[in-house]
Protein backbone atom coordinates (compact mmCIF):
# COMPACT_ATOMS: atom_id res chain seq x y z
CA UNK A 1 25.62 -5.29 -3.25
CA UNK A 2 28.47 -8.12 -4.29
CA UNK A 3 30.37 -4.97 -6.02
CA UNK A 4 30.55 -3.35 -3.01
CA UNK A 5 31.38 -6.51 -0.44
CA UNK A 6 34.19 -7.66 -3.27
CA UNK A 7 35.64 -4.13 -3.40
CA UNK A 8 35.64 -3.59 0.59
CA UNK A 9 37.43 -7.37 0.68
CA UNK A 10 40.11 -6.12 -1.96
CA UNK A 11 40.61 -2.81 0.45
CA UNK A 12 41.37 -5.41 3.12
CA UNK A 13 38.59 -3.46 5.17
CA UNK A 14 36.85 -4.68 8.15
CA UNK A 15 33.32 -5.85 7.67
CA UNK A 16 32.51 -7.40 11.30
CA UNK A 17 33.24 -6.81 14.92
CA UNK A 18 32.21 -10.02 16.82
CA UNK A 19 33.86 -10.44 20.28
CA UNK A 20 36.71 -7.59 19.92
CA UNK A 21 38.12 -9.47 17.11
CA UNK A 22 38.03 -8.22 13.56
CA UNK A 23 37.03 -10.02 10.38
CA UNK A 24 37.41 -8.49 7.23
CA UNK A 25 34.86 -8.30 4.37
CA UNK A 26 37.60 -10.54 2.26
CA UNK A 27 36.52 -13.79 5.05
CA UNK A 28 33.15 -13.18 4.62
CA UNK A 29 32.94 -13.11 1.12
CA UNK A 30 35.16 -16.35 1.09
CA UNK A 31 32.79 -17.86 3.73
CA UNK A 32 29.58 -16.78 1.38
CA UNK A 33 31.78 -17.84 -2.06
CA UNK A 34 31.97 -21.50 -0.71
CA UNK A 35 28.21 -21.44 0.86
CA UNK A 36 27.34 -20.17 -2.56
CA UNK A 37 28.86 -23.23 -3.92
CA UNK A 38 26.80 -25.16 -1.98
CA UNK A 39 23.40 -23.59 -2.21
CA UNK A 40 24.36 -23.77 -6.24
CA UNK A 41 23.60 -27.81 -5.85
CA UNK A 42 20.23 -27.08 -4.21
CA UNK A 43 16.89 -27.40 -6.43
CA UNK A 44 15.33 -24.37 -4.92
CA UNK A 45 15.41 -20.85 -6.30
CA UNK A 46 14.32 -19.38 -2.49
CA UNK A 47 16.46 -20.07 0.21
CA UNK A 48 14.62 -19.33 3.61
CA UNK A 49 16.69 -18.80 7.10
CA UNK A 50 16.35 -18.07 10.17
CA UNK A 51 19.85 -17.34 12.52
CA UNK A 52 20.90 -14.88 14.72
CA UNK A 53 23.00 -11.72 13.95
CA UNK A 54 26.24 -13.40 13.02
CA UNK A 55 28.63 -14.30 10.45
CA UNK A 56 26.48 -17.26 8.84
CA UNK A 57 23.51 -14.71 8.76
CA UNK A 58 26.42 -12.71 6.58
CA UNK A 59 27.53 -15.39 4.91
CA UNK A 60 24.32 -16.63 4.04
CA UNK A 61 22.95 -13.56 2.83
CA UNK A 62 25.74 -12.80 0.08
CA UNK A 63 26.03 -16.49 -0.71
CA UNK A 64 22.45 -16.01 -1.70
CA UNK A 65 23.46 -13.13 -4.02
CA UNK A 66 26.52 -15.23 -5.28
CA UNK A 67 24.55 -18.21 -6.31
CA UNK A 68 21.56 -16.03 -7.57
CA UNK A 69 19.21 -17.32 -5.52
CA UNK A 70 16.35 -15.22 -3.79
CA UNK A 71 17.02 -14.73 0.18
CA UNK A 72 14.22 -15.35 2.00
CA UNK A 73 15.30 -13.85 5.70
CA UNK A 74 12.77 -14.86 8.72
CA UNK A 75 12.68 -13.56 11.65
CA UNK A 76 13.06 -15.35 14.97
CA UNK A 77 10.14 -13.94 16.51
CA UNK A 78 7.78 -14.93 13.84
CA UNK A 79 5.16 -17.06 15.11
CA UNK A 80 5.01 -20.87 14.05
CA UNK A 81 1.80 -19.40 11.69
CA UNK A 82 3.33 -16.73 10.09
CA UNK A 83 6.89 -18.79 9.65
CA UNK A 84 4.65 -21.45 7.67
CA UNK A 85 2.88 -18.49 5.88
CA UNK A 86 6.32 -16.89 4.33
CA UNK A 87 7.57 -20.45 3.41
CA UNK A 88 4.84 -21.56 1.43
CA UNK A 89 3.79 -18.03 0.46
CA UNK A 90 7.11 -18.22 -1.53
CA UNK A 91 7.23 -21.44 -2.63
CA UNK A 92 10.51 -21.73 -0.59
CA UNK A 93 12.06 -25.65 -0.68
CA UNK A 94 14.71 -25.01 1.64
CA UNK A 95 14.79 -23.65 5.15
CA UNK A 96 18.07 -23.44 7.41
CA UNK A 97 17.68 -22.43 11.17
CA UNK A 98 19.71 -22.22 13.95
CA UNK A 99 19.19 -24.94 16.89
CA UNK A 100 16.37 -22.95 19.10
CA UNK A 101 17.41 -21.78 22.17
CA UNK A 102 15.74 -20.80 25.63
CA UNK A 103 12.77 -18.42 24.69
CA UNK A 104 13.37 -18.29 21.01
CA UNK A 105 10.49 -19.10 18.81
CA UNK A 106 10.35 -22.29 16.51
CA UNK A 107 7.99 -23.81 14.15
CA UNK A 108 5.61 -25.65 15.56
CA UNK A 109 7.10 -29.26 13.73
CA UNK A 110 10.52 -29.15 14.63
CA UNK A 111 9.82 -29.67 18.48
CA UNK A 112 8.75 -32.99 17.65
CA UNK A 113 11.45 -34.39 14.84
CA UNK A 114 14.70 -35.03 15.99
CA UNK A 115 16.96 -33.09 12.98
CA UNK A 116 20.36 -34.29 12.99
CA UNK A 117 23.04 -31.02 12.86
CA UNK A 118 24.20 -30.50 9.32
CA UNK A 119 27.41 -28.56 8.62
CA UNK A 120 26.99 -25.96 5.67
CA UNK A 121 30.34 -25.02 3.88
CA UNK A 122 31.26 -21.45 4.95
CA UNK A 123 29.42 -21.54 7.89
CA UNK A 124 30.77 -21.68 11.52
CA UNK A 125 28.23 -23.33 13.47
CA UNK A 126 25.82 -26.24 12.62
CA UNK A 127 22.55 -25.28 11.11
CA UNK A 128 19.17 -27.36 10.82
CA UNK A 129 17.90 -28.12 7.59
CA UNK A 130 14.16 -28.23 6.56
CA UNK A 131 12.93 -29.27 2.76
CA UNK A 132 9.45 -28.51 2.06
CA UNK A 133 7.35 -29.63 -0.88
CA UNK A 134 5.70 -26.72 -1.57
CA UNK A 135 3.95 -25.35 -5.29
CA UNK A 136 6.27 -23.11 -7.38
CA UNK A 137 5.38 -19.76 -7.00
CA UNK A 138 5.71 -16.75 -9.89
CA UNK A 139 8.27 -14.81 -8.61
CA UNK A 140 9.64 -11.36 -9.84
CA UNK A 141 12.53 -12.29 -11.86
CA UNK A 142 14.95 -9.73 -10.21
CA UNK A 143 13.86 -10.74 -7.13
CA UNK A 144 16.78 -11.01 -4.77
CA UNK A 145 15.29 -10.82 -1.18
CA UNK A 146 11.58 -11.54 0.25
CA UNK A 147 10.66 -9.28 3.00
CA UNK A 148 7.58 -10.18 5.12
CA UNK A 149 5.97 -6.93 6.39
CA UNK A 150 4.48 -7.53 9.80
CA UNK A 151 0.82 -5.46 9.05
CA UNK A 152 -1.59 -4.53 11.07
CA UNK A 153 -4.08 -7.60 10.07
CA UNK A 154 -3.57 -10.72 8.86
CA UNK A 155 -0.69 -12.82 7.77
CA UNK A 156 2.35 -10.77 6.55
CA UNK A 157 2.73 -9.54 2.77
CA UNK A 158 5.95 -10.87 1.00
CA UNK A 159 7.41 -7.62 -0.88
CA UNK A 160 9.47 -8.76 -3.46
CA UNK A 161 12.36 -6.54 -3.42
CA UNK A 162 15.62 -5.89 -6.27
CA UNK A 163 19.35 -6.11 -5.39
CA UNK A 164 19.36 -2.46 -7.33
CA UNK A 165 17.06 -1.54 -4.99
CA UNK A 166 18.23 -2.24 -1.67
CA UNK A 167 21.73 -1.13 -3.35
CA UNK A 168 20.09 2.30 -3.92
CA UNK A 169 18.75 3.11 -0.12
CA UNK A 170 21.63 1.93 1.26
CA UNK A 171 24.17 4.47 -0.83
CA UNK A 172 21.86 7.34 -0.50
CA UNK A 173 22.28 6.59 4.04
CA UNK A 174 25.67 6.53 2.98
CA UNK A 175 25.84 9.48 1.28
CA UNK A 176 23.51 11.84 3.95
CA UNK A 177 25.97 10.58 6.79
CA UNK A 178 28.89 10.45 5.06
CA UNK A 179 29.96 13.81 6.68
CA UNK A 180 29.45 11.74 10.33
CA UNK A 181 32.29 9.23 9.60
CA UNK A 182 30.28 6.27 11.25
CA UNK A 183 32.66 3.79 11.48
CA UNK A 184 31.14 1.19 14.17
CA UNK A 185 27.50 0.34 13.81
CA UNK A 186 26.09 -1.98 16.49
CA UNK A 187 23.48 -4.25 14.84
CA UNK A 188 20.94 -4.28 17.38
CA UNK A 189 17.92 -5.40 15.59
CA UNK A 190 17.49 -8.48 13.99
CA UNK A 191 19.44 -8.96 10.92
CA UNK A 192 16.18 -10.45 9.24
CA UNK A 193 14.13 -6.79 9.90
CA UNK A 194 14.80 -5.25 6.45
CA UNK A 195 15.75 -1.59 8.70
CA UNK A 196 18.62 -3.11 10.44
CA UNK A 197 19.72 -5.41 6.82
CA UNK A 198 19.80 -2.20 4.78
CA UNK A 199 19.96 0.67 7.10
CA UNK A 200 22.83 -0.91 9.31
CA UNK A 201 24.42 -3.79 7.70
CA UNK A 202 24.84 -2.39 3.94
CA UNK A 203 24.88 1.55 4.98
CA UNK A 204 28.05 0.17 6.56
CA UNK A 205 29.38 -1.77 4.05
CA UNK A 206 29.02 0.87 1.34
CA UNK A 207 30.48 3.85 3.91
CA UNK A 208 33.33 1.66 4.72
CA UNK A 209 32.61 1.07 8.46
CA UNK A 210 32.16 -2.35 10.32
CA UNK A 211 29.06 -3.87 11.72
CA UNK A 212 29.20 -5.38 15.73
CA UNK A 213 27.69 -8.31 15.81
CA UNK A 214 25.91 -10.10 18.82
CA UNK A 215 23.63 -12.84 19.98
CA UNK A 216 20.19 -11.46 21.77
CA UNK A 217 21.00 -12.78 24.73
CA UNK A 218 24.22 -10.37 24.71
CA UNK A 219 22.47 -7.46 23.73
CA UNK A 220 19.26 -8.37 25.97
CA UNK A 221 16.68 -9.88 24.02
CA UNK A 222 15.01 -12.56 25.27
CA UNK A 223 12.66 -14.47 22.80
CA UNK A 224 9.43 -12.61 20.97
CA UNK A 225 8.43 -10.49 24.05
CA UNK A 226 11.45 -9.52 26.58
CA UNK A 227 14.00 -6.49 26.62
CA UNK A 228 16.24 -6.29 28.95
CA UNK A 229 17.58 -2.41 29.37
CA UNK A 230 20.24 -3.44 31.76
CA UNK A 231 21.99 -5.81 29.71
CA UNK A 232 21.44 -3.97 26.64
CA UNK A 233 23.00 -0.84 28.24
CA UNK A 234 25.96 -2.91 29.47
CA UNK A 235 26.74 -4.49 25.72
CA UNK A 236 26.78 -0.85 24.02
CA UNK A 237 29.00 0.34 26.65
CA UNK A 238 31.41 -2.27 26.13
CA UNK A 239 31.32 -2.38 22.74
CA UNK A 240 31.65 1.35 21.70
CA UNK A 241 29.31 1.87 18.73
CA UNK A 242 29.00 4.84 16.86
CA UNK A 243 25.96 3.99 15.57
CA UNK A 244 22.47 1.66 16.05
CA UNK A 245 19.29 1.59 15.17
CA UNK A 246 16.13 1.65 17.87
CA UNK A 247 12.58 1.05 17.76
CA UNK A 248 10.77 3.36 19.68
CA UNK A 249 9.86 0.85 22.41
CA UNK A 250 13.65 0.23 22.88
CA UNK A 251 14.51 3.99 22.66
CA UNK A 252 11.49 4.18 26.03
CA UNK A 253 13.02 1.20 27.75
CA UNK A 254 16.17 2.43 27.57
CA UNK A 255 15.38 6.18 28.79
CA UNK A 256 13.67 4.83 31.83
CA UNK A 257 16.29 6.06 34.02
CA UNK A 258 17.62 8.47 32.24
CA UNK A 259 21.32 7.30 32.94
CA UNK A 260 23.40 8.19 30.00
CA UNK A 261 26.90 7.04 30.38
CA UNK A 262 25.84 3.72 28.14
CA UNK A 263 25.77 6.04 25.48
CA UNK A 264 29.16 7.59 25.53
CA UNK A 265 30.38 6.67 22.82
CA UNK A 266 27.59 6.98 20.51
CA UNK A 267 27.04 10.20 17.63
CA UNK A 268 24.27 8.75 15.98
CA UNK A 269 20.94 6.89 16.96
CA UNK A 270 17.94 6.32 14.35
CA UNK A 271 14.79 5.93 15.58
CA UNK A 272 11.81 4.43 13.72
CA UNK A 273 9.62 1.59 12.23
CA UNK A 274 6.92 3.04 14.53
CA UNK A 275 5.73 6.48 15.34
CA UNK A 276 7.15 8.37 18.54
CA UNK A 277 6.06 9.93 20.65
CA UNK A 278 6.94 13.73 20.66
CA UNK A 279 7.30 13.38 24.61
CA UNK A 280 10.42 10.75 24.26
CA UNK A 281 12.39 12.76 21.68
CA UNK A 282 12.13 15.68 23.92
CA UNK A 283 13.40 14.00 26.40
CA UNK A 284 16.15 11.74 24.80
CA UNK A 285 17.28 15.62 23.29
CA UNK A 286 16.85 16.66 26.98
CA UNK A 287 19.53 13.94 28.41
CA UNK A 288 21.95 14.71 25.14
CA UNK A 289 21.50 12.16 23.46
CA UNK A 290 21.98 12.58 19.46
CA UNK A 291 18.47 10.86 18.13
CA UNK A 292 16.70 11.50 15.06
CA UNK A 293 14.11 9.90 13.57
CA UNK A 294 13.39 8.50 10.20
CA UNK A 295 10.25 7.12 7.84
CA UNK A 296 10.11 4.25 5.04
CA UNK A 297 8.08 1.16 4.18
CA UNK A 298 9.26 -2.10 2.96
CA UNK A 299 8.00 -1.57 -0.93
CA UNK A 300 10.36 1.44 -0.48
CA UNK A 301 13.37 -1.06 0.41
CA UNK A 302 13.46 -0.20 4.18
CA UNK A 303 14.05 3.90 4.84
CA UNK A 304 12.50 6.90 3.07
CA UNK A 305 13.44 9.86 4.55
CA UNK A 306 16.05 10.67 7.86
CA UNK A 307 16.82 14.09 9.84
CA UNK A 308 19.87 14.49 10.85
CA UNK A 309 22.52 16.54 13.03
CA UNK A 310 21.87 20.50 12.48
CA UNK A 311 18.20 20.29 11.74
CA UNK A 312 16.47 22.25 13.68
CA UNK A 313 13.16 20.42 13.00
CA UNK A 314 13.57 17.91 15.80
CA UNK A 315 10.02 16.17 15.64
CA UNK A 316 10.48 15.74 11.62
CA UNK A 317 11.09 12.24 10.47
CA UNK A 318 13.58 14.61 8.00
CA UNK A 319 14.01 15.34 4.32
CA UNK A 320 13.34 12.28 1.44
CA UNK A 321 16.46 10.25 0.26
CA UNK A 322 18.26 11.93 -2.38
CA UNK A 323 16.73 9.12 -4.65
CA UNK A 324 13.03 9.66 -3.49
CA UNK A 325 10.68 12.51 -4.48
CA UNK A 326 7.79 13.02 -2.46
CA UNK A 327 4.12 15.01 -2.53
CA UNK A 328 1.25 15.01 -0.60
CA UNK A 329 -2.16 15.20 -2.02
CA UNK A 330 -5.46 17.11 -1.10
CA UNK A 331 -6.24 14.26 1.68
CA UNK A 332 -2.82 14.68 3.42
CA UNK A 333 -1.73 11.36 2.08
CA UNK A 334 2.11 11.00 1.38
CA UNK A 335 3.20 9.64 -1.93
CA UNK A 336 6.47 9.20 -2.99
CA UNK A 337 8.34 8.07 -6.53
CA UNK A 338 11.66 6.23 -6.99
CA UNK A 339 13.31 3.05 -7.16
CA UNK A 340 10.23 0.64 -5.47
CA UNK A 341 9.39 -2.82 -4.96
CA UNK A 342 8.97 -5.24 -7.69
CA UNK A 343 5.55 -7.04 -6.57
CA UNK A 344 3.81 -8.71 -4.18
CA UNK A 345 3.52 -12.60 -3.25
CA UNK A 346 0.37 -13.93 -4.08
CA UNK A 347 -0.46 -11.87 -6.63
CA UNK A 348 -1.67 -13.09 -10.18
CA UNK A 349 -0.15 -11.64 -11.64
CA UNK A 350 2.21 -9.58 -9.60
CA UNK A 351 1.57 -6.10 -8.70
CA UNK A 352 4.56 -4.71 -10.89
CA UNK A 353 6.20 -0.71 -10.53
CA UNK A 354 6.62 0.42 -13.91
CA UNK A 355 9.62 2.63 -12.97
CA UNK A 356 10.98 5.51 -11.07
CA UNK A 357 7.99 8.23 -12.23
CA UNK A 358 5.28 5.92 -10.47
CA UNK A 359 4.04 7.44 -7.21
CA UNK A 360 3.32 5.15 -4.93
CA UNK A 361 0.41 5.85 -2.15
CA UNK A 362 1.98 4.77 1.56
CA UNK A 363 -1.15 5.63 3.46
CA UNK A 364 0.38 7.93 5.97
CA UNK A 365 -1.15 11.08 6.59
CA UNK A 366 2.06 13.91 6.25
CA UNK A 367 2.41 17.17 6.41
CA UNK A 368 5.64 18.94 4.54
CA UNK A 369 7.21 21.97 5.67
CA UNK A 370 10.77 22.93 3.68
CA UNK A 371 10.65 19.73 2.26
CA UNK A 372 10.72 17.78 6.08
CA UNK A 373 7.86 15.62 6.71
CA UNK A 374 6.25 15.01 9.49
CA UNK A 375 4.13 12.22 9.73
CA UNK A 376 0.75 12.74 11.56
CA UNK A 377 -1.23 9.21 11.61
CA UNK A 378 -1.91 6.17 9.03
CA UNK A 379 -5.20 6.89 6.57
CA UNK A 380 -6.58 3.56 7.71
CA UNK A 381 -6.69 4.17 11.30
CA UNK A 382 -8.73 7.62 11.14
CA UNK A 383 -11.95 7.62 13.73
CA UNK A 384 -14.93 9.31 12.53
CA UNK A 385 -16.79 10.24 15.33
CA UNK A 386 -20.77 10.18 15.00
CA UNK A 387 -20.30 14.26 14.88
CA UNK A 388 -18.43 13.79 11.85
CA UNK A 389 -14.95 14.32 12.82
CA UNK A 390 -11.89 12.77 11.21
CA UNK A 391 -9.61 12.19 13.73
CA UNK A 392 -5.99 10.39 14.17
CA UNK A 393 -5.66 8.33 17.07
CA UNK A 394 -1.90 8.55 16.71
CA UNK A 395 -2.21 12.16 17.56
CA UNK A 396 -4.13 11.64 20.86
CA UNK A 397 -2.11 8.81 21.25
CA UNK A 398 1.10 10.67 21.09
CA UNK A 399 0.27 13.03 23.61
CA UNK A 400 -1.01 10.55 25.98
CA UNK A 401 2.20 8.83 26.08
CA UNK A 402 4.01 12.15 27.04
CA UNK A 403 2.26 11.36 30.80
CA UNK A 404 5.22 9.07 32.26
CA UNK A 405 2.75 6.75 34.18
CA UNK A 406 1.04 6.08 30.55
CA UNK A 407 3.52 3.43 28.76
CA UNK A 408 0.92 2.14 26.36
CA UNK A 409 -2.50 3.66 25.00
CA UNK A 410 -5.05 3.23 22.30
CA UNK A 411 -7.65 5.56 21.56
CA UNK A 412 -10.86 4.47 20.29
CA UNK A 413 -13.76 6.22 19.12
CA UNK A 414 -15.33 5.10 15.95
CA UNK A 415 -19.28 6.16 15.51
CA UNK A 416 -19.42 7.45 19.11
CA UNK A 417 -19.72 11.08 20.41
CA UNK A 418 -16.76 10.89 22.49
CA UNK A 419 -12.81 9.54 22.68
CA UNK A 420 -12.00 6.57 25.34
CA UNK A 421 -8.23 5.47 26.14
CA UNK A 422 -6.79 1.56 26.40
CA UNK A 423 -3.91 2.62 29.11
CA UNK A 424 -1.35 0.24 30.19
CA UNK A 425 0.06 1.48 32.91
CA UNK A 426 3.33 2.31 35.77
CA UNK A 427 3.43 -0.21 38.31
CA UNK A 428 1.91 1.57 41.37
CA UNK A 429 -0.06 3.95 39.11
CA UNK A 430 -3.42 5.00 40.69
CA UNK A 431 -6.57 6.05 38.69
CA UNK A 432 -6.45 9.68 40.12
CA UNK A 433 -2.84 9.41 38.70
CA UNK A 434 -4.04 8.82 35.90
CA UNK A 435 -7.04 11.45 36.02
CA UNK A 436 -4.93 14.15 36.20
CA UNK A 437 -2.25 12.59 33.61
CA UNK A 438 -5.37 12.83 30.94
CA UNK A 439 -6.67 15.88 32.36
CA UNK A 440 -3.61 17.40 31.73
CA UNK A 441 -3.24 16.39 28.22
CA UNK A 442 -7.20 17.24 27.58
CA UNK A 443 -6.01 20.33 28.25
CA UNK A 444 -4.38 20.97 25.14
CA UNK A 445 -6.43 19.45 22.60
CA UNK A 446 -9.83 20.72 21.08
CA UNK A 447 -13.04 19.45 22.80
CA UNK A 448 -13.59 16.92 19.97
CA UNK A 449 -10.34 15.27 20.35
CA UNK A 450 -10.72 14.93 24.50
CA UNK A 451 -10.56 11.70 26.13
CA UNK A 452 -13.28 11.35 27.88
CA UNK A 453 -13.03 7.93 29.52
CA UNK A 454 -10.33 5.00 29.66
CA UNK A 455 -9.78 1.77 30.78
CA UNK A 456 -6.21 -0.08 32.04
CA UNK A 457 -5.27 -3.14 31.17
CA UNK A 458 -3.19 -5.95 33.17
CA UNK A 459 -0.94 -7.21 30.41
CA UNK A 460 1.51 -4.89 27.98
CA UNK A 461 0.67 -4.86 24.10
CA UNK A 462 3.82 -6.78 22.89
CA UNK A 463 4.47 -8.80 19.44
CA UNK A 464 4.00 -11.97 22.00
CA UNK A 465 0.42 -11.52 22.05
CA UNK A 466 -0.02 -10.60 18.61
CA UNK A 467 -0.79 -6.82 19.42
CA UNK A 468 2.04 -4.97 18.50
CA UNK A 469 4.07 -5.44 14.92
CA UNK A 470 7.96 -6.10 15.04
CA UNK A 471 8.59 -2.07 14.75
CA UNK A 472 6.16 -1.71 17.32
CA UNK A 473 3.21 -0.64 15.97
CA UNK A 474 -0.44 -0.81 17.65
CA UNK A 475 -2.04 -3.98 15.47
CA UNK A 476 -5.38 -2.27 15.77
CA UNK A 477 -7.96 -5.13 15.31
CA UNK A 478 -5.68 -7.28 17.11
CA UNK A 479 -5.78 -5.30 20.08
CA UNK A 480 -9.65 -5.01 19.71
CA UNK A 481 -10.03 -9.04 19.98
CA UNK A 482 -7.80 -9.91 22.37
CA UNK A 483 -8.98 -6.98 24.94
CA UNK A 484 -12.37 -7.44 23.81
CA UNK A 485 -13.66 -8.02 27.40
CA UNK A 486 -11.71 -4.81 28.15
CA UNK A 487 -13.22 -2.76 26.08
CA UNK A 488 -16.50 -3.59 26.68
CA UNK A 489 -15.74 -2.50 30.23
CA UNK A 490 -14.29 0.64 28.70
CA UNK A 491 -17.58 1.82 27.16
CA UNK A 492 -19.87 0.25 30.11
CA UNK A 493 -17.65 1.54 33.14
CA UNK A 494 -17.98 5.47 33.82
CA UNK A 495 -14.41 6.15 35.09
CA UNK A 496 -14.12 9.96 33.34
CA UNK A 497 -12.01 12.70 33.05
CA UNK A 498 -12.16 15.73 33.81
């Protein structure tokens, strides 16, 4: 990726938008040569940080490529456990952060040591510094960034991931939008979510475009848990993107009123890191907006397949990557072969690809038509009822969130003769609302797959509580635990549909 950031500085082209004012890719690699030097003097082959989208998060990330030293990228909404887990996990010595601020999350033993500001060459604002005395762990060797998937149970997996690779998915974006000329991408995620690194950030730097960069209290995040629409709507207006990134969540919140003229400017918005719902692409296509959806997985380095403009399969998650070949075997299970991941933490020895001809299983359930997938549910997550049947709750689940007084649902099922629904709910919502809602949608699915009871919950799944991963999918046994009291008044109760 240095190739590409050294030949965009010698073009004199313009890397980052941050506050109107331009900075060109030349600054930042000057700002990341002279961290570099820095990071050079430091006894620690993983360099952990956590920052918001900004120029140090840039300058950090290629200084870590300069001086050869693995990137370890944490996100701010990790919880105190999980930040602890990727830091020893790796083996990581050193850990810069930003100074927390209102609602941002922090490990647990920096709220009670006083840590004096340090000033980092090459970056702009004072960072905190952390030094850790953890055990060396065996790392990849051509390991140049740690992503920590947030699964569905359990502490996060570190995928060990290749400059080569992350190089790879982001030309072959590049090269499937070329014909879009993108040349203002509005990083909206988190810098530290591999999508938004790879998919935004690099895509743009290889196309030749710029990246806008903002805190989340510009763009209307608010800590682990809080989105702010409004605000959000406001920033993209102002700053005239052609581009960003959404998880589906965001996509919902920011539909909710179906007012449009935020979007103005925009000609391309991905979607994904979660399933969604068929319901919300119908509708963001009804309002005009130009949204397409896309599929990966971290030991894929971020994005697998994307549709794009002209398709006329709008509920596809489109065709593979021009580096990616794909095939789906007798279960419905997707596999797909190309550049991959080189290993997992933790494992002794690592789980190694042995090249580009190794299929690797993702455990999604696909189905393929003129080579666009469609992705129909995760292996893991089937129910098998106690007639036998195989079914995927994403399915029900999909078409349960096409009711607009249904923002939230899990189906459950497993060993029992029947489907029940976890709802959460529309303010306001009553239950015969929501009778009919399910009625309605019972209507168009076999009498195996029917809901046949449901429950509502007070309090929204989120990545707060745990229940929802950082692309916004359901954390199944999660949800289970922390609305166990709810779900035993799911089965017990006898509010039915129908």
């Amino acid at each position: 990726m240095l190739e590409y950031l050294e030949r965009a500085a010698l073009d004199r082209q313009a890397l980052v938008v941050r506050q109107g004012e331009n900075i060109s890719a030349a600054e930042v690699s000057e700002r990341a040569g002279r961290c570099a030097d820095w990071l050079i003097q430091q006894k620690t082959p993983v360099v952990a940080f956590t920052l918001e989208n900004s120029l140090d998060w840039l300058a950090i990330d290629f200084a870590c490529m300069k001086a050869k030293k693995t990137a370890l990228p944490i996100p701010d909404f990790f919880s105190p456990q999980q930040r602890q887990h990727a830091l020893q996990s790796s083996g990581c010595t050193l850990y810069i952060s930003g100074f927390p601020k209102s609602g941002q999350s922090i490990v647990e033993a920096e709220r009670s040591s006083a840590v004096t500001p340090v000033s980092i060459p090459g970056l702009i604002e004072s960072v905190r510094i952390q030094r850790f005395a953890h055990d060396p762990v065996v790392i990849p060797a051509d390991t140049a960034k740690i992503t920590f998937t947030s699964g569905s149970t359990g502490n996060p997996k570190g995928v060990c991931l290749s400059d080569a690779l992350l190089t790879q998915v982001a030309t072959s974006l590049a090269q499937v939008l070329g014909d879009l000329q993108l040349r203002r991408h509005l990083c909206l995620l988190p810098l530290a979510v591999l999508l938004e690194n790879v998919a935004g950030l690099y895509c743009a730097l290889i196309a030749g475009g710029a990246c806008i960069l903002a805190s989340g209290a510009q763009t209307g995040f608010d800590g682990a848990g809080k989105f702010n629409a409004e605000t959000c709507k406001r920033f993209i207006a102002e700053s005239k993107p052609d581009s960003l990134i959404l998880l589906p969540q965001l996509l919902h919140a920011l539909l909710e009123h179906e007012d449009v003229l935020w979007a103005k400017s925009l000609r391309f918005i991905a979607v994904g890191g979660a399933a969604v719902p068929e319901a919300l692409m119908l509708r963001a296509e009804k309002l005009g907006l130009p949204v397409y959806q896309g599929y990966g997985l971290s030991e894929c380095g971020s994005v697998v397949s994307l549709n794009l403009p002209g398709s006329s399969m709008k509920n596809s998650v489109g065709r593979a990557l021009p580096h990616v070949k794909t095939r789906v075997d007798t279960t419905g299970e997707l596999f797909v072969s190309g550049p991959k991941f080189s290993g997992y933490l933790g494992d002794n020895p690592p789980v190694l690809s042995d090249g580009n001809d190794e299929w690797l299983a993702t455990g999604d359930i696909v189905a393929i038509e003129d080579a666009f997938l469609y992705i129909k549910g995760r292996s893991k997550n089937l129910i098998i009822t106690s007639y036998g049947r195989n079914i995927s709750p994403e399915w029900i689940e999909s078409s349960l969130l096409s009711a607009p007084q249904i923002l939230q649902c899990m189906v459950l099922g497993e060993g029992r003769t029947s489907l029940v629904a976890l709802l959460y709910v529309a303010e306001n919502t009553t239950q015969a609302d929501i009778g009919n809602a399910i009625e309605k949608v019972n209507s168009g699915l076999p009498d195996y797959a029917k809901i046949s009871g449901w429950h509502t919950v007070k309090e929204r799944f989120s990545v707060a509580n745990d229940c929802l991963t950082a692309n916004g999918r359901l954390r199944r046994e999660k949800i289970q635990a922390y609305f166990a009291d709810d779900i035993a008044a799911l089965f017990a109760e006898k509010t039915f549909a129908g």
